[in-house]
C-alpha atoms as a PDB file:
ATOM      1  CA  UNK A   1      -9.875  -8.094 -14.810  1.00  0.00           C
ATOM      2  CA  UNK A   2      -6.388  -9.285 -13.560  1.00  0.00           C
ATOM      3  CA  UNK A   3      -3.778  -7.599 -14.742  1.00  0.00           C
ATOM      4  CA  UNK A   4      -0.356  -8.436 -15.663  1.00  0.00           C
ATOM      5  CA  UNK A   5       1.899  -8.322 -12.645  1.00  0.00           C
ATOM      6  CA  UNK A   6       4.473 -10.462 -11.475  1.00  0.00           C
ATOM      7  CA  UNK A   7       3.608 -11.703  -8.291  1.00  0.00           C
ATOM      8  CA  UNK A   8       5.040 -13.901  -5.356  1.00  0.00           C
ATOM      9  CA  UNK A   9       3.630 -16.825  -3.632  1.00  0.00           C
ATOM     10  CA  UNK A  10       3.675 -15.498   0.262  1.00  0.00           C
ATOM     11  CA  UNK A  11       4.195 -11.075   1.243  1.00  0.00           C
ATOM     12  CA  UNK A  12       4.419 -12.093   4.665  1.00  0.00           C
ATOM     13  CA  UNK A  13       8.097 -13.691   4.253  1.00  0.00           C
ATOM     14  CA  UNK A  14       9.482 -10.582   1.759  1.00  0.00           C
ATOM     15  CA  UNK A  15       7.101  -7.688   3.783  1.00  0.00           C
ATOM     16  CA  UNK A  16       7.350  -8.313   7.392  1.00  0.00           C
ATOM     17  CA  UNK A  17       5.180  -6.045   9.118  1.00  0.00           C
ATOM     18  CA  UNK A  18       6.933  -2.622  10.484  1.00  0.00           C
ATOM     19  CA  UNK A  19       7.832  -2.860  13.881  1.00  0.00           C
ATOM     20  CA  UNK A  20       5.745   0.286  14.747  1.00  0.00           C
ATOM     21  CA  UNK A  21       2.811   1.041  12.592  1.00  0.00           C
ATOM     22  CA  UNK A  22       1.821   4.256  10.958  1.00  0.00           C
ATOM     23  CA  UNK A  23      -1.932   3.437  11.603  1.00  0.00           C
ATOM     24  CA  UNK A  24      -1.559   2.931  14.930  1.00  0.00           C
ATOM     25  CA  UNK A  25      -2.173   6.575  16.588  1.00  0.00           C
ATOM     26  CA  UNK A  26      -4.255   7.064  19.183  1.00  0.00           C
ATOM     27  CA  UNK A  27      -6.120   9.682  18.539  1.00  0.00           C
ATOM     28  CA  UNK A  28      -8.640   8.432  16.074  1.00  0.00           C
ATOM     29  CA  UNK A  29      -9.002  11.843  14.423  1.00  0.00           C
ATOM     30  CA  UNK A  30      -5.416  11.700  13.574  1.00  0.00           C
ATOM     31  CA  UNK A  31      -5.194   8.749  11.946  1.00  0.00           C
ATOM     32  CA  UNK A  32      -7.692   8.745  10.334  1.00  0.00           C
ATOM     33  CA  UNK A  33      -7.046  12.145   8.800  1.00  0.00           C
ATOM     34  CA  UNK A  34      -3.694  10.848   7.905  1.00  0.00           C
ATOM     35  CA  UNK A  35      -5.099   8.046   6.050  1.00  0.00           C
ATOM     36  CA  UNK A  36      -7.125  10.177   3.943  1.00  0.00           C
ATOM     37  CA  UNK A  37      -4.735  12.574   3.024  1.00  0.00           C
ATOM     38  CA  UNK A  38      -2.400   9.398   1.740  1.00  0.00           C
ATOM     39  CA  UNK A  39      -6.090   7.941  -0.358  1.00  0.00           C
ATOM     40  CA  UNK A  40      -5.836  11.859  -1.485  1.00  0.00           C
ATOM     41  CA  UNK A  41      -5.186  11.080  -5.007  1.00  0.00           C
ATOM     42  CA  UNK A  42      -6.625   8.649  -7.490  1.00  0.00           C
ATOM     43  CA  UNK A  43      -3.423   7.081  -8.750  1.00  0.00           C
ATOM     44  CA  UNK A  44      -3.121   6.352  -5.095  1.00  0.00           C
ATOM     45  CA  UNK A  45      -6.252   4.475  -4.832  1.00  0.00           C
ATOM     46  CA  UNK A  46      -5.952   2.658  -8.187  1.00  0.00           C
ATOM     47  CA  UNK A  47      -2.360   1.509  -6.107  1.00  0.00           C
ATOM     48  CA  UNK A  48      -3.970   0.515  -3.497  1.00  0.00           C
ATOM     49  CA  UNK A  49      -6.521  -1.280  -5.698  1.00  0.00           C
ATOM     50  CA  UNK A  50      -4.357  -3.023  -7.821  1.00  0.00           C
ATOM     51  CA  UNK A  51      -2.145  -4.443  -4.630  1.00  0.00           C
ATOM     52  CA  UNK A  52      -5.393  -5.575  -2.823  1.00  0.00           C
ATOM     53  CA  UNK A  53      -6.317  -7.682  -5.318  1.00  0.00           C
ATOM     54  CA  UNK A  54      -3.008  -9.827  -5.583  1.00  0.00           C
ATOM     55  CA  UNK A  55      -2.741 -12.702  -3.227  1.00  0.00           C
ATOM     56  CA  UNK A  56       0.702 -11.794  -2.618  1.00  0.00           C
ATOM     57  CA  UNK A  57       3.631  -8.755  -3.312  1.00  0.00           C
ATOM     58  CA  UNK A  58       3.679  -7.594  -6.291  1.00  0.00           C
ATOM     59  CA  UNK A  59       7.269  -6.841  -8.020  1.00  0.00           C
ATOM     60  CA  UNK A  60       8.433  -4.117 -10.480  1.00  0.00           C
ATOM     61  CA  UNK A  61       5.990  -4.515 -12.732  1.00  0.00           C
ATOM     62  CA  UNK A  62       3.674  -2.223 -10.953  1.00  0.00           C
ATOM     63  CA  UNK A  63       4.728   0.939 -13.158  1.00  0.00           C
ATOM     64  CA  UNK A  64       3.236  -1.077 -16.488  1.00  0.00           C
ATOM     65  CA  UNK A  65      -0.151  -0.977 -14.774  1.00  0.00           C
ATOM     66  CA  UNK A  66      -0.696   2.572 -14.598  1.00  0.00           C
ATOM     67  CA  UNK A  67      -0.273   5.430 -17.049  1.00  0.00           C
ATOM     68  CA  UNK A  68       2.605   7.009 -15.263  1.00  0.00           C
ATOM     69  CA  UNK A  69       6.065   7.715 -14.719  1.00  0.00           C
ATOM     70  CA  UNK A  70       8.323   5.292 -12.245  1.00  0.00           C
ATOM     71  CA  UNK A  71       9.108   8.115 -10.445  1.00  0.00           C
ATOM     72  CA  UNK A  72       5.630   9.140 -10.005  1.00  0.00           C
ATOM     73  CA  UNK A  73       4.281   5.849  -9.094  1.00  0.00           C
ATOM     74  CA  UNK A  74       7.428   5.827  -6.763  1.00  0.00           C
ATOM     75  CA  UNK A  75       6.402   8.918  -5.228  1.00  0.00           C
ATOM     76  CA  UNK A  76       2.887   7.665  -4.729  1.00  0.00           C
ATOM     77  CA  UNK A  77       3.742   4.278  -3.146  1.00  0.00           C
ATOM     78  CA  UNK A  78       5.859   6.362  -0.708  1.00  0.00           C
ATOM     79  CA  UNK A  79       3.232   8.015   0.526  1.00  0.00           C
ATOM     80  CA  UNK A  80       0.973   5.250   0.399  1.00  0.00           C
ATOM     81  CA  UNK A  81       3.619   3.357   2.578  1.00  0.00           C
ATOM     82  CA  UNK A  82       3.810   6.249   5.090  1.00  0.00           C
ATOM     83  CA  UNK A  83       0.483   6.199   5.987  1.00  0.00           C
ATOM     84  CA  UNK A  84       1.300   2.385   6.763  1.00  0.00           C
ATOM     85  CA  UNK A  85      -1.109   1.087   3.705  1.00  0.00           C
ATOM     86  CA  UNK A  86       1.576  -0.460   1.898  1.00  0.00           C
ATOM     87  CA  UNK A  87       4.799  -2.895   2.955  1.00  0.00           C
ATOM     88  CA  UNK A  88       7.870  -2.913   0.482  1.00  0.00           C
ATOM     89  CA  UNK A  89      11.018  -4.816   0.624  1.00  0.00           C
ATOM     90  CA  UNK A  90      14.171  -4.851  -1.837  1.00  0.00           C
ATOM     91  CA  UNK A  91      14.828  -7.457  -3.628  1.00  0.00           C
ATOM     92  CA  UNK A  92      17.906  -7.469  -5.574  1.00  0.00           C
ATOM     93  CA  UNK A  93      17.487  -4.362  -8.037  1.00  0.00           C
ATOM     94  CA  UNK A  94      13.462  -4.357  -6.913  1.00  0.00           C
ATOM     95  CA  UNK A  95      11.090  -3.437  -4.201  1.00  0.00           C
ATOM     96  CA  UNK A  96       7.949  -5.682  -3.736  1.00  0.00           C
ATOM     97  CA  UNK A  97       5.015  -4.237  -2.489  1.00  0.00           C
ATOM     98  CA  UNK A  98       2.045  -5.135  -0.707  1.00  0.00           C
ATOM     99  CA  UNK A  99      -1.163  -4.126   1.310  1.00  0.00           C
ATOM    100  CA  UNK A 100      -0.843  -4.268   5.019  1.00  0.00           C
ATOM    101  CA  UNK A 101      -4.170  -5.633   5.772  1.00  0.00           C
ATOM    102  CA  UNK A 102      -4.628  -3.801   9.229  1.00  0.00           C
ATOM    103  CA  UNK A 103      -4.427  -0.462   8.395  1.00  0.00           C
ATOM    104  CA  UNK A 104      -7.380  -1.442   5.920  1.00  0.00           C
ATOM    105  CA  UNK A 105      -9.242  -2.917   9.082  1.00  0.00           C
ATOM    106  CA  UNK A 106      -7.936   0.256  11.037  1.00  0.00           C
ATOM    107  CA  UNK A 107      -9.192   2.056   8.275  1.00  0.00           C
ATOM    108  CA  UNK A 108     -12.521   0.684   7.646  1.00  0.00           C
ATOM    109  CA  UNK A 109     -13.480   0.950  12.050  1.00  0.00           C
ATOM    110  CA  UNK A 110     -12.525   4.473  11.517  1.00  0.00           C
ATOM    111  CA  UNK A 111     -15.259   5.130   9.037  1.00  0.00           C
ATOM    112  CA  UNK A 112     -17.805   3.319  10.910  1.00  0.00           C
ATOM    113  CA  UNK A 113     -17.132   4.861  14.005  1.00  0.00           C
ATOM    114  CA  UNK A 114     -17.889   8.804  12.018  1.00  0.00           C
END
């Protein structure tokens, strides 16, 4: 089911990656405890869903998709951008978002290695 979100050709170009990255600890316990604290929460997961299935960012509409508050999804992709799963650049009166694809990798080693 694709929902209705405006999206952009390319993220890389408006969500360069972070010059350090949350994921990146080295203590695999760590990181991977801080990852899971940030997939905590459904509407964080649904988020997370909803970005990984769009080619590229996806733009203001993101609020429309979900059956909450722009402040709350705000909140969410703060947290969700902490824990380095999400990129998000302004543009003009907007942020685009997007998933950064290596804390999912750094993510999914994490779980194979328990």
């Amino acid at each position: 089911m694709k929902l209705p979100l405006a999206e952009e050709p390319s993220c890389a170009s408006l969500c360069p990656p972070p010059a350090t990255h949350p994921a990146a600890d080295t203590d695999p316990d760590v990181a991977f405890a801080r990852m899971a604290k940030a997939l905590g929460h459904p509407a964080r997961v649904r988020i997370l869903r909803i970005l990984a299935q769009r080619d590229g960012c996806v733009c203001g509409d993101l609020v429309e998709a979900l059956p909450l508050a722009q402040s709350t999804v705000s909140e969410h992709l703060r947290v969700l951008k902490e824990a380095g799963f999400v990129r998000g650049v302004l543009e003009g009166p907007r942020t685009c978002y997007c998933v950064e694809p290596l804390t999912l990798v750094r993510l999914r080693a994490l779980l194979e290695a328990l």
